[in-house]
C-alpha atoms as a PDB file:
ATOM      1  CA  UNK A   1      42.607  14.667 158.311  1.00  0.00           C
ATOM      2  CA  UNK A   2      43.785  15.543 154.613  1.00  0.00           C
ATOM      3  CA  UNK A   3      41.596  15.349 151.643  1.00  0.00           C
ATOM      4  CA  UNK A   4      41.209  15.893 148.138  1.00  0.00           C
ATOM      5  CA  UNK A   5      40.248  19.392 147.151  1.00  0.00           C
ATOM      6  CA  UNK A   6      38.302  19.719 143.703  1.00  0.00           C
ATOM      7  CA  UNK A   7      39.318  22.978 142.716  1.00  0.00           C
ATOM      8  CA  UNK A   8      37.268  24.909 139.707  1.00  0.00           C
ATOM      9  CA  UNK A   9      39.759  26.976 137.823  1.00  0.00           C
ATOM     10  CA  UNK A  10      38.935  30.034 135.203  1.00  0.00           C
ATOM     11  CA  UNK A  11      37.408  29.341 131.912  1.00  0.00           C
ATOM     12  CA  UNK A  12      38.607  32.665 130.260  1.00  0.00           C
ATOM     13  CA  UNK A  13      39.066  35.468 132.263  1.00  0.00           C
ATOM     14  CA  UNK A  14      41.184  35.058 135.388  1.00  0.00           C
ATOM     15  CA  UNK A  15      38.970  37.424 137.460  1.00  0.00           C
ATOM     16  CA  UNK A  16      36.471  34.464 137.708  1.00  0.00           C
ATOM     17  CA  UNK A  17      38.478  32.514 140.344  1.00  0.00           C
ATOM     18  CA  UNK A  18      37.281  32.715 143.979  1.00  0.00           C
ATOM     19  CA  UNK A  19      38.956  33.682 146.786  1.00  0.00           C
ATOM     20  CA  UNK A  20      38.294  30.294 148.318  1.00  0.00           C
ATOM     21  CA  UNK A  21      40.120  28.621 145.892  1.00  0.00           C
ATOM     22  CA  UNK A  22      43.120  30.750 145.993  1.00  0.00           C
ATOM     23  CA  UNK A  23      43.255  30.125 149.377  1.00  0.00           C
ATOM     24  CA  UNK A  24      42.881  25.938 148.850  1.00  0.00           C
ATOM     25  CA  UNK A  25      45.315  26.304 146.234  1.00  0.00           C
ATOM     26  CA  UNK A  26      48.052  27.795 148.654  1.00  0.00           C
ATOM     27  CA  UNK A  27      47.508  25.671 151.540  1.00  0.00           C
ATOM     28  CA  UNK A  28      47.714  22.429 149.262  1.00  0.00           C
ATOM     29  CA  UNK A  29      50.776  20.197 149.990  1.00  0.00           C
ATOM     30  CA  UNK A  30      50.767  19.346 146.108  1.00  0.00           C
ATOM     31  CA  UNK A  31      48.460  20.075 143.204  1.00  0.00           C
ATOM     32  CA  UNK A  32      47.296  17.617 140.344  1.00  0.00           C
ATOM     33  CA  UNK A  33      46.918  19.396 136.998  1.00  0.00           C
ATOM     34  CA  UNK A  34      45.409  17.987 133.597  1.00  0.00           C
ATOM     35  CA  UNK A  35      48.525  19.912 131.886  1.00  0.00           C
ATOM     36  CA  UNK A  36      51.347  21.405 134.248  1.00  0.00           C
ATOM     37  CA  UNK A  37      51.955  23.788 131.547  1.00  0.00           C
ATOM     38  CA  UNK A  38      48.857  25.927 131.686  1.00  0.00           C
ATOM     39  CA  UNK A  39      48.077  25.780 135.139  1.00  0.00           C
ATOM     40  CA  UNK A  40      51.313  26.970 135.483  1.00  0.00           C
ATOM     41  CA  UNK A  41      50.466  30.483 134.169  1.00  0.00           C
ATOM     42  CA  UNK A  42      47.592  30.620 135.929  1.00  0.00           C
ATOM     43  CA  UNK A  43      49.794  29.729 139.177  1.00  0.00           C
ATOM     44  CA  UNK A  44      52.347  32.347 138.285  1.00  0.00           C
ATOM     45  CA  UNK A  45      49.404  34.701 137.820  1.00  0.00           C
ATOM     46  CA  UNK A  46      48.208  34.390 141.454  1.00  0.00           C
ATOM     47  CA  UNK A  47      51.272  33.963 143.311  1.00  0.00           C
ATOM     48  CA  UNK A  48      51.294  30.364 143.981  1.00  0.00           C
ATOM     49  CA  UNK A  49      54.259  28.253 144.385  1.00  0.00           C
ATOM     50  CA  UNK A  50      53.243  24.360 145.700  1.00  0.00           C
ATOM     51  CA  UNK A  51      54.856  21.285 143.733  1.00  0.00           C
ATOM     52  CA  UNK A  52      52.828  20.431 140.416  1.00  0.00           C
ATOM     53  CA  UNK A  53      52.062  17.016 138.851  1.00  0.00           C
ATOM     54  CA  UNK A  54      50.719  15.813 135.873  1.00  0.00           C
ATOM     55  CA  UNK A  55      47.192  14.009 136.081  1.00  0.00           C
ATOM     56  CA  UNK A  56      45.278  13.885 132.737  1.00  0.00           C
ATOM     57  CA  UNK A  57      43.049  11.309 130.526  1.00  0.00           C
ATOM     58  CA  UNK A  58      46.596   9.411 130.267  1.00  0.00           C
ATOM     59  CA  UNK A  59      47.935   8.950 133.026  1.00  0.00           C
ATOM     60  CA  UNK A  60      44.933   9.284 135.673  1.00  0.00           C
ATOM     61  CA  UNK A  61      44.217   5.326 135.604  1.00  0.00           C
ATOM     62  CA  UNK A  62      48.015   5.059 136.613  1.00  0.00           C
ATOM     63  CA  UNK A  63      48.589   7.765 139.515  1.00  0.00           C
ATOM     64  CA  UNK A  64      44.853   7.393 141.372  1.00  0.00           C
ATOM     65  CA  UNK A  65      46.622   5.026 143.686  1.00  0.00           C
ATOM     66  CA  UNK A  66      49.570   6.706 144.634  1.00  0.00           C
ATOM     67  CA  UNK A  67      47.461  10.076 145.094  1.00  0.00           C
ATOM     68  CA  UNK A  68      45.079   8.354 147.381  1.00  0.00           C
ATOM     69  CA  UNK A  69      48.109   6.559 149.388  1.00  0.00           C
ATOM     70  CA  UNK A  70      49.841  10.431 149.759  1.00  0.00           C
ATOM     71  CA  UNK A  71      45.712  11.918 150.774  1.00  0.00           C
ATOM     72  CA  UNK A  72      45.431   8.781 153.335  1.00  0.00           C
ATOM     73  CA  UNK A  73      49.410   9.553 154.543  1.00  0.00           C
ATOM     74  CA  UNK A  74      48.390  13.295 155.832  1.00  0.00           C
ATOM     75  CA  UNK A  75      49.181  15.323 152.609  1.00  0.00           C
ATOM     76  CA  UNK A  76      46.480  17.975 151.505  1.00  0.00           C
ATOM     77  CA  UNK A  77      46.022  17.671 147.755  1.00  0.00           C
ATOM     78  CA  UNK A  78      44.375  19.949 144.978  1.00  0.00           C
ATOM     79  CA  UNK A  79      43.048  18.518 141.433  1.00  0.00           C
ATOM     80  CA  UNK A  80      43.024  21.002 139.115  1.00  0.00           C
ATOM     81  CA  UNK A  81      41.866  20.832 135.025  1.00  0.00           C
ATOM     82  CA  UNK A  82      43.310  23.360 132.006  1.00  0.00           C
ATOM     83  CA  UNK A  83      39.826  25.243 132.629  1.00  0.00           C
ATOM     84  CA  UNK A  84      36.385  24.765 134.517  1.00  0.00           C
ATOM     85  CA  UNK A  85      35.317  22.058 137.024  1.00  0.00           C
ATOM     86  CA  UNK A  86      37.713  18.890 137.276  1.00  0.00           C
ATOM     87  CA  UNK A  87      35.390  16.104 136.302  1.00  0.00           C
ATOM     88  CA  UNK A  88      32.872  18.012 133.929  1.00  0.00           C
ATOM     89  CA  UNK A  89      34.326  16.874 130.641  1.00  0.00           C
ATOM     90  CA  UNK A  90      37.894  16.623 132.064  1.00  0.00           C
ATOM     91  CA  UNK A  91      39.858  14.200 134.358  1.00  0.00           C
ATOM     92  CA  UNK A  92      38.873  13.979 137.811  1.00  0.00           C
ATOM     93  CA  UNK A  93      36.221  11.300 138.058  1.00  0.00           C
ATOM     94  CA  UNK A  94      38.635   8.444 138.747  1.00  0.00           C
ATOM     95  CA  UNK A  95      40.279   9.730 141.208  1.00  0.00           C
ATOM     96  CA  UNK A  96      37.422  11.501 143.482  1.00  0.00           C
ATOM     97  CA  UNK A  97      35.579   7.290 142.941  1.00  0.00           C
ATOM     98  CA  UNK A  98      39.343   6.069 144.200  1.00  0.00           C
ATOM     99  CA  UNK A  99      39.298   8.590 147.360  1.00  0.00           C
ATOM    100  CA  UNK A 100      35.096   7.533 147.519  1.00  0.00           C
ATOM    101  CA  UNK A 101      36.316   4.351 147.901  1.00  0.00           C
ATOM    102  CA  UNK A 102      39.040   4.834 150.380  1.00  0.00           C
ATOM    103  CA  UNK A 103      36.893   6.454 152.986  1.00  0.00           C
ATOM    104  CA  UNK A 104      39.057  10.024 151.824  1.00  0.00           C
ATOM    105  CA  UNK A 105      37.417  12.935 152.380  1.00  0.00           C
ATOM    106  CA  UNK A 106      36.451  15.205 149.082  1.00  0.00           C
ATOM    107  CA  UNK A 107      35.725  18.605 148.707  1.00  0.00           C
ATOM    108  CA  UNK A 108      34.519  19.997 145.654  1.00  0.00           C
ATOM    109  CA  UNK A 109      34.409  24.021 145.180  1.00  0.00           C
ATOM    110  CA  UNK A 110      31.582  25.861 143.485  1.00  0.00           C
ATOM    111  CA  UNK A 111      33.534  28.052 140.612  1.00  0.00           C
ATOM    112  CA  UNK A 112      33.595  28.222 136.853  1.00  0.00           C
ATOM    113  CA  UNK A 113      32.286  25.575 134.023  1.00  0.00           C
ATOM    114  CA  UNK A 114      31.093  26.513 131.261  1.00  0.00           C
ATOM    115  CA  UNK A 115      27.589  24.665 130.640  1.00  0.00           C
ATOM    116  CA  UNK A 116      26.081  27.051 133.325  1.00  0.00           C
ATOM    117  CA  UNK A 117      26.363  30.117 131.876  1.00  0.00           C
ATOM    118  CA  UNK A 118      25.601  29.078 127.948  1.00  0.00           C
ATOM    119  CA  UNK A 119      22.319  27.688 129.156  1.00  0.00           C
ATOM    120  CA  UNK A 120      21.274  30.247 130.705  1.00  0.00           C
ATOM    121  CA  UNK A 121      22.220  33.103 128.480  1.00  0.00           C
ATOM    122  CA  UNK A 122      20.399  30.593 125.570  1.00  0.00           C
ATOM    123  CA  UNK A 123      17.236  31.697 126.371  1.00  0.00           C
ATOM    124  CA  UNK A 124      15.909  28.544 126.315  1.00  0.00           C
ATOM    125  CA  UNK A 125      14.316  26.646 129.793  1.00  0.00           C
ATOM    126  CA  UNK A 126      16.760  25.546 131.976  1.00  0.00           C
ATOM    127  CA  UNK A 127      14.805  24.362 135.349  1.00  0.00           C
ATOM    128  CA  UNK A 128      15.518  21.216 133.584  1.00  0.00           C
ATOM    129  CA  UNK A 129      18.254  20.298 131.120  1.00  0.00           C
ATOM    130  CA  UNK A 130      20.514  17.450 129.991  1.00  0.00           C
ATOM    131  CA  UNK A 131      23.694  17.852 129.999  1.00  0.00           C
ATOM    132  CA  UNK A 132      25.434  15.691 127.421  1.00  0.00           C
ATOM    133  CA  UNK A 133      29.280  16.882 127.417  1.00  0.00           C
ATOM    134  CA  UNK A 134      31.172  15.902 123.858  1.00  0.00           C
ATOM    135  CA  UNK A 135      28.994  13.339 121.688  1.00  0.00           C
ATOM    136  CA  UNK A 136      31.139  10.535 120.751  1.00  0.00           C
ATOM    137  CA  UNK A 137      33.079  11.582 117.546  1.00  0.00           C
ATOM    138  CA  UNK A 138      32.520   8.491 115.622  1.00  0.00           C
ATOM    139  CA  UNK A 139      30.792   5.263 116.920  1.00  0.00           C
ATOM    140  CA  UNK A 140      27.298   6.025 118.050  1.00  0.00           C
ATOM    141  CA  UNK A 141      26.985   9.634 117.533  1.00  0.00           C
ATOM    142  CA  UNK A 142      24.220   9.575 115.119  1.00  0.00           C
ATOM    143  CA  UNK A 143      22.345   7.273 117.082  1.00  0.00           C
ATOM    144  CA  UNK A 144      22.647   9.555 120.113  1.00  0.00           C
ATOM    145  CA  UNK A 145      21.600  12.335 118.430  1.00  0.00           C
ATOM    146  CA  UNK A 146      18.661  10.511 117.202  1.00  0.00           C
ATOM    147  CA  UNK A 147      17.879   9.299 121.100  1.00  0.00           C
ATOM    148  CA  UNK A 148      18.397  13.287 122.082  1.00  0.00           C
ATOM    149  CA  UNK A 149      15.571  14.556 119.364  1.00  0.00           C
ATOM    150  CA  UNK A 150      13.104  13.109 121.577  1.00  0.00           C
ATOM    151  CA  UNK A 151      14.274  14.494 124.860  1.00  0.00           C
ATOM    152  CA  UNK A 152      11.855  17.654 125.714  1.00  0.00           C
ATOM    153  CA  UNK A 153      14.390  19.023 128.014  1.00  0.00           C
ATOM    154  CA  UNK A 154      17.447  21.717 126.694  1.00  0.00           C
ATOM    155  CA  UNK A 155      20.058  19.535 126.019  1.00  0.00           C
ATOM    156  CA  UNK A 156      23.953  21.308 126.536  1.00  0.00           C
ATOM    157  CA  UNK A 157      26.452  19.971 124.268  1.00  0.00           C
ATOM    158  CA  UNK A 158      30.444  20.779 124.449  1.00  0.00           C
ATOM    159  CA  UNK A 159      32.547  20.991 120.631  1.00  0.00           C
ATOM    160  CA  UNK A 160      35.435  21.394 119.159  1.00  0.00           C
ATOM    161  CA  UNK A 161      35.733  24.461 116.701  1.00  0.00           C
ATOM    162  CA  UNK A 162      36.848  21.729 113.989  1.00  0.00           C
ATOM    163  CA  UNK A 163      33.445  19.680 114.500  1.00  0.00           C
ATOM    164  CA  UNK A 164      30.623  22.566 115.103  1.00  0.00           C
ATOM    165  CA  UNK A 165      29.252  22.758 111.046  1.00  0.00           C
ATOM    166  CA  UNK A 166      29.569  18.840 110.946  1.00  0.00           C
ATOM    167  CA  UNK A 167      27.829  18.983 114.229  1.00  0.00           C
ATOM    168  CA  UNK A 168      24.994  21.186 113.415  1.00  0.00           C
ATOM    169  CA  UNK A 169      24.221  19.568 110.311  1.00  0.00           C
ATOM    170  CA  UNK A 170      24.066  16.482 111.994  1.00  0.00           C
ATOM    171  CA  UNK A 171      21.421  18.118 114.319  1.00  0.00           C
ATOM    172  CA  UNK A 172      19.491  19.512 111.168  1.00  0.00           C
ATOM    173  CA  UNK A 173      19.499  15.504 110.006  1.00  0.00           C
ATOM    174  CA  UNK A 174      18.005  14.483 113.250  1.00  0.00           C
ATOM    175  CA  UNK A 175      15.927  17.159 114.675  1.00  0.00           C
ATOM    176  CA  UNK A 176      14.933  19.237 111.702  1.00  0.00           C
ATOM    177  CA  UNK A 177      16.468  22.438 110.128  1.00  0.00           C
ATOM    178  CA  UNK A 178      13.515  24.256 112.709  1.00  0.00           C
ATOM    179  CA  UNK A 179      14.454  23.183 115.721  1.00  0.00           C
ATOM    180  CA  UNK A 180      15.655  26.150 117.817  1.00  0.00           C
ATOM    181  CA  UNK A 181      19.824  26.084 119.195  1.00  0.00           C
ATOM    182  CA  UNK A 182      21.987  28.930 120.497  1.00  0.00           C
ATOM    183  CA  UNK A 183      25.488  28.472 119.496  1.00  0.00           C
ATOM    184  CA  UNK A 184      27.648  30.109 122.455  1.00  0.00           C
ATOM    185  CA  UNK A 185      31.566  30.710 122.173  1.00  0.00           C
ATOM    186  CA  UNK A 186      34.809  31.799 124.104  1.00  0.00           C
ATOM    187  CA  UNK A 187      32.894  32.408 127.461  1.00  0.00           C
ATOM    188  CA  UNK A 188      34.098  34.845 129.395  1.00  0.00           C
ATOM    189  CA  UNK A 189      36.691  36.063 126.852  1.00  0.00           C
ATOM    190  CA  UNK A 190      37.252  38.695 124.747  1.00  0.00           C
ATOM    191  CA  UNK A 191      35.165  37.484 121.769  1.00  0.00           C
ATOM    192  CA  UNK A 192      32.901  36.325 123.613  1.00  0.00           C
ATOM    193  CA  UNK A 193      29.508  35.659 121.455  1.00  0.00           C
ATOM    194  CA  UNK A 194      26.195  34.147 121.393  1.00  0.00           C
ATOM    195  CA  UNK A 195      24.375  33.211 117.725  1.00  0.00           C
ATOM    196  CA  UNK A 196      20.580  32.100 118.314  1.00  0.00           C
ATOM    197  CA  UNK A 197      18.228  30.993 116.158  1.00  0.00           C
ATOM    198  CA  UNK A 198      17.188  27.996 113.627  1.00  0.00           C
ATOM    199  CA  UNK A 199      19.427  25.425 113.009  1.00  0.00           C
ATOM    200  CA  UNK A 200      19.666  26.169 109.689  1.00  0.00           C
ATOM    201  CA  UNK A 201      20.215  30.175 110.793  1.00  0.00           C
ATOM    202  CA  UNK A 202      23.091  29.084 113.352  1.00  0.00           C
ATOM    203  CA  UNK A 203      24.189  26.579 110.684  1.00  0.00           C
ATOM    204  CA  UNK A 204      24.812  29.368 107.465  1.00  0.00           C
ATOM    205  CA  UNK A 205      26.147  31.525 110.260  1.00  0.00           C
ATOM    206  CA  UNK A 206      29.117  29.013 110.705  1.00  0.00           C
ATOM    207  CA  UNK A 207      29.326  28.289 107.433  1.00  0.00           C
ATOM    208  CA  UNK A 208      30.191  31.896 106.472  1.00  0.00           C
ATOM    209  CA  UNK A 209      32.534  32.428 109.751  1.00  0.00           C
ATOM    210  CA  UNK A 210      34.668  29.776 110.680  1.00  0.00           C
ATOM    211  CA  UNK A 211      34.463  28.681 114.068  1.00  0.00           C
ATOM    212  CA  UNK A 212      37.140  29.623 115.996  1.00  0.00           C
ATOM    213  CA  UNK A 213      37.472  28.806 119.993  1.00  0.00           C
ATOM    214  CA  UNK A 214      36.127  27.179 122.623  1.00  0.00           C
ATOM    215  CA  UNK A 215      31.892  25.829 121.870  1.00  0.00           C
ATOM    216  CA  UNK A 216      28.895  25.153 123.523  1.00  0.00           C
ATOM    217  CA  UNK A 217      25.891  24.495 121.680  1.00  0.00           C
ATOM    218  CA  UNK A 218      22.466  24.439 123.798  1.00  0.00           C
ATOM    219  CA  UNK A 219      19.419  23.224 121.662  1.00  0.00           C
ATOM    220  CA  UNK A 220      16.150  23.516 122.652  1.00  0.00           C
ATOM    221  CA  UNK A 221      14.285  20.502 123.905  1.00  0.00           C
ATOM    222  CA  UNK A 222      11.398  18.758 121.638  1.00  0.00           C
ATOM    223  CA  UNK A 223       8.050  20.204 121.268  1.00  0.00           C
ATOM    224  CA  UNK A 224       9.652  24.096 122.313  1.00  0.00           C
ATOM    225  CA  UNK A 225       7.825  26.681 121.047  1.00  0.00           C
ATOM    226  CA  UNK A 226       9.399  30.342 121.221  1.00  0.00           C
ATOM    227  CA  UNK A 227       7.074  32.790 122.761  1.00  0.00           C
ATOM    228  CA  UNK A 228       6.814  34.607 119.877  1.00  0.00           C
ATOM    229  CA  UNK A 229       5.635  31.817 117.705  1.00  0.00           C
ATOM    230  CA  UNK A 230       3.160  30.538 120.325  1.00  0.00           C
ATOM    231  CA  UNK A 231      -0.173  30.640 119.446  1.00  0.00           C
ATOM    232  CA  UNK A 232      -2.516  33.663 121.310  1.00  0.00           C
ATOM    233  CA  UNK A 233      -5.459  32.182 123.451  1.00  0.00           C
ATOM    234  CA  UNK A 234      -8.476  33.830 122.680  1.00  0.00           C
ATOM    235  CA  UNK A 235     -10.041  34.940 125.720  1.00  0.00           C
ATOM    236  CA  UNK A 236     -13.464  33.863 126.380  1.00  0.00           C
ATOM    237  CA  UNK A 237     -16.499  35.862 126.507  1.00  0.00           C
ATOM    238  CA  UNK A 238     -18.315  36.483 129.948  1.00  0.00           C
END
């Protein structure tokens, strides 16, 4: 029986594909891509041909009925996004609900996203974290912000380079210039860095270096305390 294959592509460096999804990838009658274009290198790169169509944020309420009718007709199909997990923060959701729906069989691969790795590497707890994607870029982003300065869990935010200083200052409004975030950018590239500290630290940081690349910004939950700053227990006398 064919099915949808959700197939995690590199964020950065091309090494971080698995051989599992190479292998979906060429056995695929068809693969769905958020933009042709840039899977195409990344195709090219691994020595896959197999017929590519668009399927992004403008087109996906259009084409998740045709792509079900070709799963439920026998053809094998791959969903693919410019970078990471189809889904997380990209297209994909419609279409694995239409398939849901259908009674078509999904499979989703483990592989590369970005949040993973940025809140780990924070420093910060992450048996338990919220995962917020991009905050809304107008209507209700204060007000969400405000609602996330009470959550005690790390909360993971994706940015765009253009919107980081707006968006840390917008955190120092809402949370205080104290509260503790760790700024993490181009993961798994070249440049690759990681700026911890204060938000108003992380926030003069940017200010002095423009923000160039791909963001994450992890901030630590309410009420976190680094260990350094945490008060010693006296230890009590026998």
């Amino acid at each position: 029986m064919a099915k949808l294959y959700v197939v995690p592509t590199p964020i950065g460096n091309l090494e971080d594909i698995t051989l599992r999804a190479i292998n979906v990838l060429k056995s695929v009658d068809f693969i769905l891509a958020e933009d042709t274009r840039t899977s195409s290198h990344l195709m090219r790169h691994l020595g896959i041909e197999k017929p590519m169509y668009s399927h992004h944020k403008f087109n996906e309420h259009a084409t998740v009925g045709r792509v079900a009718e070709s799963i439920a007709a026998g053809r094998d199909v791959a969903l693919v996004s410019d970078a990471g997990t189809p889904g997380i923060s990209d297209p994909g959701f419609l279409l694995v609900r239409k398939c849901v729906e259908e009674g078509i069989d999904v499979e989703t691969l483990p592989g590369a996203t970005a949040l993973i790795p940025a809140v780990v590497q924070s420093g910060f707890p992450c048996d338990r974290f919220a995962f917020e994607g991009f905050l809304p870029q107008k209507k209700g982003r204060m007000k969400r912000l405000q609602e996330l300065a009470q959550e005690e869990r790390t909360v993971v935010l994706y940015e765009s380079p253009y919107r980081v200083v707006k968006c840390l200052e917008q955190i120092a409004e809402t949370m205080g210039e104290d509260r503790r975030v760790a700024v993490v950018r181009e993961i798994t590239k070249k440049f690759e860095q990681t700026v911890r500290g204060s938000v108003k630290e992380v926030l003069a940081h940017f200010r002095a270096h423009e923000p160039k690349g791909e963001f994450v910004i992890v901030v630590a939950g309410a009420g976190y305390q680094p260990r350094s700053e945490q008060p010693i227990e006296e230890e009590e006398e026998e």
